[in-house]
Protein backbone atom coordinates (compact mmCIF):
# COMPACT_ATOMS: atom_id res chain seq x y z
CA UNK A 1 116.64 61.94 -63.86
CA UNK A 2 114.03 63.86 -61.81
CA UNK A 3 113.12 67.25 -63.09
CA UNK A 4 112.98 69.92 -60.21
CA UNK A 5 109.34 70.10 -60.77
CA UNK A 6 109.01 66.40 -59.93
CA UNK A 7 110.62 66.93 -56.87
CA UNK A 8 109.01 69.82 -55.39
CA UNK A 9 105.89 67.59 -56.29
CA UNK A 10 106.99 64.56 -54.68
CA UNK A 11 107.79 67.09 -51.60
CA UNK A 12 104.63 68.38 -51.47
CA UNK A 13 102.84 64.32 -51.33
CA UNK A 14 105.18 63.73 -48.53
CA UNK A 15 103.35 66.84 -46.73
CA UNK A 16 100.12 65.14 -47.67
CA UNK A 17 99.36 68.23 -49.78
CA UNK A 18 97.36 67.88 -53.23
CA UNK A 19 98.99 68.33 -56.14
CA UNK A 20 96.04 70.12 -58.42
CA UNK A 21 97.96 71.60 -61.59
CA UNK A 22 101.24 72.03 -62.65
CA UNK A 23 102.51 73.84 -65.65
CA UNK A 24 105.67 74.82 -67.02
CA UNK A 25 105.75 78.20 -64.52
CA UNK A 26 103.24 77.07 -61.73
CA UNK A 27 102.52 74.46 -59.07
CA UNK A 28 98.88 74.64 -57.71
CA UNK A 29 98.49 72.79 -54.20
CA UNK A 30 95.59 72.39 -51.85
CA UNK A 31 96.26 71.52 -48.06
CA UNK A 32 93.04 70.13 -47.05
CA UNK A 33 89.23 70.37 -47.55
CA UNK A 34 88.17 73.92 -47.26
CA UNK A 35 91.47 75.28 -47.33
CA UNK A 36 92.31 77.78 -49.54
CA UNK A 37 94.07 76.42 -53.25
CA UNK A 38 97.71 77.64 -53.31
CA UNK A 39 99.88 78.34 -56.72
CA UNK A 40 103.85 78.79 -56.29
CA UNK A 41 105.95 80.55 -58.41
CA UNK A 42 108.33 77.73 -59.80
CA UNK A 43 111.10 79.88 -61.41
CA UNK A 44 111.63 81.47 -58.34
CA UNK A 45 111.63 78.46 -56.45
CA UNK A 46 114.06 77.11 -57.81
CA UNK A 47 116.35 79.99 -57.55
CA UNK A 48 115.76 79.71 -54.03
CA UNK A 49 116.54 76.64 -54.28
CA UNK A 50 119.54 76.89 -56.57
CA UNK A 51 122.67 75.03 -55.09
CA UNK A 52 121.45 72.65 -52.34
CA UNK A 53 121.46 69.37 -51.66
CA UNK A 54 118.30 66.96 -51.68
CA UNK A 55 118.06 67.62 -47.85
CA UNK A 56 118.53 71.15 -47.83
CA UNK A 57 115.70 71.47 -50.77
CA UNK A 58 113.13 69.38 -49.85
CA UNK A 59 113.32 71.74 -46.56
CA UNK A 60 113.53 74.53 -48.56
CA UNK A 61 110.40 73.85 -50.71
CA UNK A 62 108.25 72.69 -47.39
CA UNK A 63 109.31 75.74 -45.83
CA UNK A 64 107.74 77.79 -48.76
CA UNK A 65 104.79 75.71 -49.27
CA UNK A 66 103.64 76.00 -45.21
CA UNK A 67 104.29 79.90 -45.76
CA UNK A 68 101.98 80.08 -48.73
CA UNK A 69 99.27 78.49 -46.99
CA UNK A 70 99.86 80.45 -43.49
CA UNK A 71 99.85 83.21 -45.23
CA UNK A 72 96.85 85.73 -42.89
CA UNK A 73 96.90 83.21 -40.42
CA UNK A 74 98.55 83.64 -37.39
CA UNK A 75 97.04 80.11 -35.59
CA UNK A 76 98.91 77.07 -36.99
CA UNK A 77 95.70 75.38 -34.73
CA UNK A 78 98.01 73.03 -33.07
CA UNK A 79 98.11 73.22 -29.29
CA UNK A 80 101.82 72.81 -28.62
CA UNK A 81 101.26 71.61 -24.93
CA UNK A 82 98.53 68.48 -25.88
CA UNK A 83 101.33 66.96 -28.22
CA UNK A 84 102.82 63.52 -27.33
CA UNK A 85 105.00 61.20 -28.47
CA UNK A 86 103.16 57.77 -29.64
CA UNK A 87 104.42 54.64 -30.70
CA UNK A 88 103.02 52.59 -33.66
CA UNK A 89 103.84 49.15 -34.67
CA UNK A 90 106.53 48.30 -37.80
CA UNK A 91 104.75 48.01 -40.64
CA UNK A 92 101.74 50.11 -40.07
CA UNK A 93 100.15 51.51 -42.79
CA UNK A 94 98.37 54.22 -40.72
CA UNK A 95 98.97 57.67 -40.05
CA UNK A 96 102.23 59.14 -40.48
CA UNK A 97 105.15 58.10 -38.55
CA UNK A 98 108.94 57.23 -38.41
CA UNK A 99 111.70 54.37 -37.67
CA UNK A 100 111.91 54.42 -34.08
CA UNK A 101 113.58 51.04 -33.76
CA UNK A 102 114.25 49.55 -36.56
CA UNK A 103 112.19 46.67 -38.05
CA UNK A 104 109.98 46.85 -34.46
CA UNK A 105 108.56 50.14 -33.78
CA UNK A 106 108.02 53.44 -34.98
CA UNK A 107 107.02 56.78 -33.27
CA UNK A 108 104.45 59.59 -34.67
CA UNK A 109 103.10 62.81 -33.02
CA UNK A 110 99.32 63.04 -31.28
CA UNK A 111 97.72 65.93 -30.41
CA UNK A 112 95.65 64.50 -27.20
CA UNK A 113 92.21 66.95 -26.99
CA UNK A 114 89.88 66.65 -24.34
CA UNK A 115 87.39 64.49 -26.71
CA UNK A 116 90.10 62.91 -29.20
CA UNK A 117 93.11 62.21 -30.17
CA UNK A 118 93.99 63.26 -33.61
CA UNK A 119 97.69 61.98 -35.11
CA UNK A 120 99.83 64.91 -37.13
CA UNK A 121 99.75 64.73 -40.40
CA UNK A 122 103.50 66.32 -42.16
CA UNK A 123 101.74 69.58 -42.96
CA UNK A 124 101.30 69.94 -39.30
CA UNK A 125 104.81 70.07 -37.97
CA UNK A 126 105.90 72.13 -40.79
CA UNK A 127 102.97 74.80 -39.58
CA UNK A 128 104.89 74.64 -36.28
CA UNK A 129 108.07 76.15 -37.57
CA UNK A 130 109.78 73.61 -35.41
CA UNK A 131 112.24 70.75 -36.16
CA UNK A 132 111.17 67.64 -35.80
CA UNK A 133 114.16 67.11 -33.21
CA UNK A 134 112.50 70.23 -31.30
CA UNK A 135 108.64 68.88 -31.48
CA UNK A 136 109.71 65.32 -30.22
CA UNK A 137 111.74 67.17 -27.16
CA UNK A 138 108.54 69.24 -26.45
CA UNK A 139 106.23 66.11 -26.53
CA UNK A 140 108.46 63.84 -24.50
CA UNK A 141 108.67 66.58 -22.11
CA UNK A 142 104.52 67.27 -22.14
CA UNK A 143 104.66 63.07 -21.22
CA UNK A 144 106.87 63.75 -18.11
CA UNK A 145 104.20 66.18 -17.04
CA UNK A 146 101.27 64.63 -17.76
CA UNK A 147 102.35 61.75 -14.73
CA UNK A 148 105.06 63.86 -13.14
CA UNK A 149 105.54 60.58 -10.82
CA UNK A 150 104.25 57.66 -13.17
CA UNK A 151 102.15 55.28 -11.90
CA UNK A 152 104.68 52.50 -11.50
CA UNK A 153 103.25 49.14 -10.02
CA UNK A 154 104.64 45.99 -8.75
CA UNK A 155 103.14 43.39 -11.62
CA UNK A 156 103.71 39.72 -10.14
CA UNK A 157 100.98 38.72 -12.28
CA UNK A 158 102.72 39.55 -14.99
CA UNK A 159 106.24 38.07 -13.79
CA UNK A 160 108.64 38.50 -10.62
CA UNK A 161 110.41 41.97 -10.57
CA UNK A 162 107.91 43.26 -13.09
CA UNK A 163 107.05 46.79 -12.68
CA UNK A 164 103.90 47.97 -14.98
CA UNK A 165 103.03 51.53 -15.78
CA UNK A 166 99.56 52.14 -15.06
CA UNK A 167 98.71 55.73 -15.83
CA UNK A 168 96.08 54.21 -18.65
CA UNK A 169 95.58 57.29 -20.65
CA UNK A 170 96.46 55.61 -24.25
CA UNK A 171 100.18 56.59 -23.57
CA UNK A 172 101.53 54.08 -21.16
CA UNK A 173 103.70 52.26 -23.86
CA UNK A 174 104.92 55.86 -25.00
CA UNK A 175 106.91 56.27 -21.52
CA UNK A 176 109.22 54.03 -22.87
CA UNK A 177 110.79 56.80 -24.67
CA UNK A 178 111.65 58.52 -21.24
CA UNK A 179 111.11 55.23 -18.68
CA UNK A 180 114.94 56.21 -17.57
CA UNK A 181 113.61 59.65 -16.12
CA UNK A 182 111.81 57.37 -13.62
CA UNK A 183 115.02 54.65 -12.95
CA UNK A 184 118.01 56.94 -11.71
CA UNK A 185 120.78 54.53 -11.30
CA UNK A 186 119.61 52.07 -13.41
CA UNK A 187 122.03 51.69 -17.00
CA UNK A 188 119.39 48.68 -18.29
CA UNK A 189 115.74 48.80 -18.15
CA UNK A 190 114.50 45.74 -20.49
CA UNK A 191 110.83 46.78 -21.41
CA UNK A 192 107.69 45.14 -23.62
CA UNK A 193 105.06 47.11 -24.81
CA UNK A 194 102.73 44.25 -26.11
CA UNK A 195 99.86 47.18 -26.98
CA UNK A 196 99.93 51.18 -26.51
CA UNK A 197 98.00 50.69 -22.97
CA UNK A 198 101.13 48.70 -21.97
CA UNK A 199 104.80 48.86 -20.31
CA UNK A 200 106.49 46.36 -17.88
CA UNK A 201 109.73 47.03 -17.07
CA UNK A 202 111.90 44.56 -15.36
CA UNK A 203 115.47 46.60 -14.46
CA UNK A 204 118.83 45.66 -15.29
CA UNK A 205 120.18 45.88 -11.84
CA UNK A 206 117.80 42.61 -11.01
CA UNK A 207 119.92 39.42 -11.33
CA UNK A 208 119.05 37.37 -14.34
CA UNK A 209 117.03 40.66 -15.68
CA UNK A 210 117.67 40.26 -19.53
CA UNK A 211 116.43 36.31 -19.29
CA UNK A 212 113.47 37.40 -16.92
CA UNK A 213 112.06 40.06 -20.12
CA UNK A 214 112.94 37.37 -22.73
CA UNK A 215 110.46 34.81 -20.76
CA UNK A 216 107.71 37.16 -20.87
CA UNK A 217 107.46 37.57 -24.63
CA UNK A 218 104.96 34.51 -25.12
CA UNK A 219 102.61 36.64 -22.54
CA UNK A 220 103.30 39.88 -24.65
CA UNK A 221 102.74 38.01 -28.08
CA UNK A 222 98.95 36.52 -26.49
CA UNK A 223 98.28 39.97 -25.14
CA UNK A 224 99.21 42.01 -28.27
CA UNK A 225 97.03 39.11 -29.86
CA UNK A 226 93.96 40.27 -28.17
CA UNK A 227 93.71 43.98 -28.78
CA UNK A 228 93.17 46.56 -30.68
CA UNK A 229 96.46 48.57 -30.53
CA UNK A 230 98.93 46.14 -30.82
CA UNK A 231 102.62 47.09 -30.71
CA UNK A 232 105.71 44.37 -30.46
CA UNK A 233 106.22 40.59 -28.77
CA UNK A 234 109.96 41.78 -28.69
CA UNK A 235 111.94 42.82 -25.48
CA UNK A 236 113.22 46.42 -25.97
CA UNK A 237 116.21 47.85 -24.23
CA UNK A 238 116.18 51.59 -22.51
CA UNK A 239 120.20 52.22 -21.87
CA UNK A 240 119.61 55.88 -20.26
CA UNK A 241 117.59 57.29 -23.24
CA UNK A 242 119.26 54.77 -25.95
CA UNK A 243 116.86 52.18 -27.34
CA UNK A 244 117.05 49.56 -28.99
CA UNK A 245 115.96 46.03 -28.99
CA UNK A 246 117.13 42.63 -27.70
CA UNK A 247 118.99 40.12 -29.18
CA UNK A 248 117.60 36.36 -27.80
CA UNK A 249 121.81 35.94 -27.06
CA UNK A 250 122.30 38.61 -24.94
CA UNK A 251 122.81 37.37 -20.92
């Protein structure tokens, strides 16, 4: 059975913080090169901690540890409006992320600066003092702005009824997660995002829609083939915010 000290350290490696001594009283954690070395007070801890569930505690403890390493700074030095959603592909090994659709695609965080764009790390959104829930809301919302309008195009090259977002700033694939904003009326959008610089969208109110996307997934599979950011071959369905993928059945 896992001693409370085992899980406020397994807590603290899901932050990506460094676990540098731990004694009977003590936990000593580092954030990050040149950040300051941090040592919690592990009977009170788990008083604080005294009663809740795994949930509840494992919230509990990051709360404390982001507070102990905040503490005289009043900059988490995350800027709020540059975060985006961004979608990574199942099984990626990369930077931290989570089940977006299962056994597909997953979604992580970005913080898109002028030079680079740098994925959050756990540690981050904790600094934030926001739910996840909240910081997913903020970023799909900083997407919608970014391309108020979206640069939909016509795409027979790609197939007839295709429409291909084109805004090409690294987060084309990502408007998935809010493609409905930009299809009132529509209950179906079927959608392939072969790579992260990639979206067609054929509609649901097109006859024969759901057997037009399933025809294009040999082109997705040869284009997610040939790049560098490669995301899913599969056909993805957007049912006014509800995702989830497509079953080769389906009419």
């Amino acid at each position: 059975m896992k001693t409370f000290t085992d899980r406020v350290v397994a807590v603290a490696a899901e932050l990506g913080v460094v676990v540098l001594d731990v004694d009977a009283a003590s936990i000593t954690l580092k954030a990050a090169a040149g950040e300051p070395e941090i040592r919690l007070d592990l009977v009170r801890l788990a008083g604080a901690c005294r009663g809740l569930s795994e949930i509840e505690l494992g919230a509990r403890v990051a709360e404390r540890v982001a507070a102990a390493l905040d503490a005289g700074r009043t900059d988490t030095g995350l800027d709020l409006g540059a975060t985006l959603p961004h979608l990574r592909p199942e099984g990626d090994t990369g930077p931290w992320s989570r089940p977006l659709v299962a056994g597909h695609l997953r979604r992580c965080l970005v913080e898109d600066g002028t030079q680079t764009m740098r994925y959050l790390q756990p540690m981050d959104l904790v600094k934030t003092g926001l739910s996840v829930a909240k910081l997913d809301a903020r970023a799909e919302e900083n997407l919608a702005r970014w391309a108020p309008q979206g640069r939909w195009v016509p795409a027979p090259e790609i197939g007839p009824g295709v429409l291909a977002s084109r805004v090409r700033d690294g987060h084309d694939a990502a408007r998935f997660l809010i493609a409905e904003r930009w299809f009132l009326g529509e209950e179906q959008l079927f959608c392939l995002m072969p790579t992260r610089d990639h979206l067609w969208v054929v509609p649901g109110s097109q006859e024969g829609a759901a057997s037009a996307a399933m025809g294009l997934t040999p082109l997705a599979r040869q284009v997610a083939a040939q790049s560098s950011y490669p995301l899913s071959d599969a056909v993805f369905v957007n049912a006014g915010g509800r995702l989830r993928v497509l079953k080769r059945a389906e009419p």
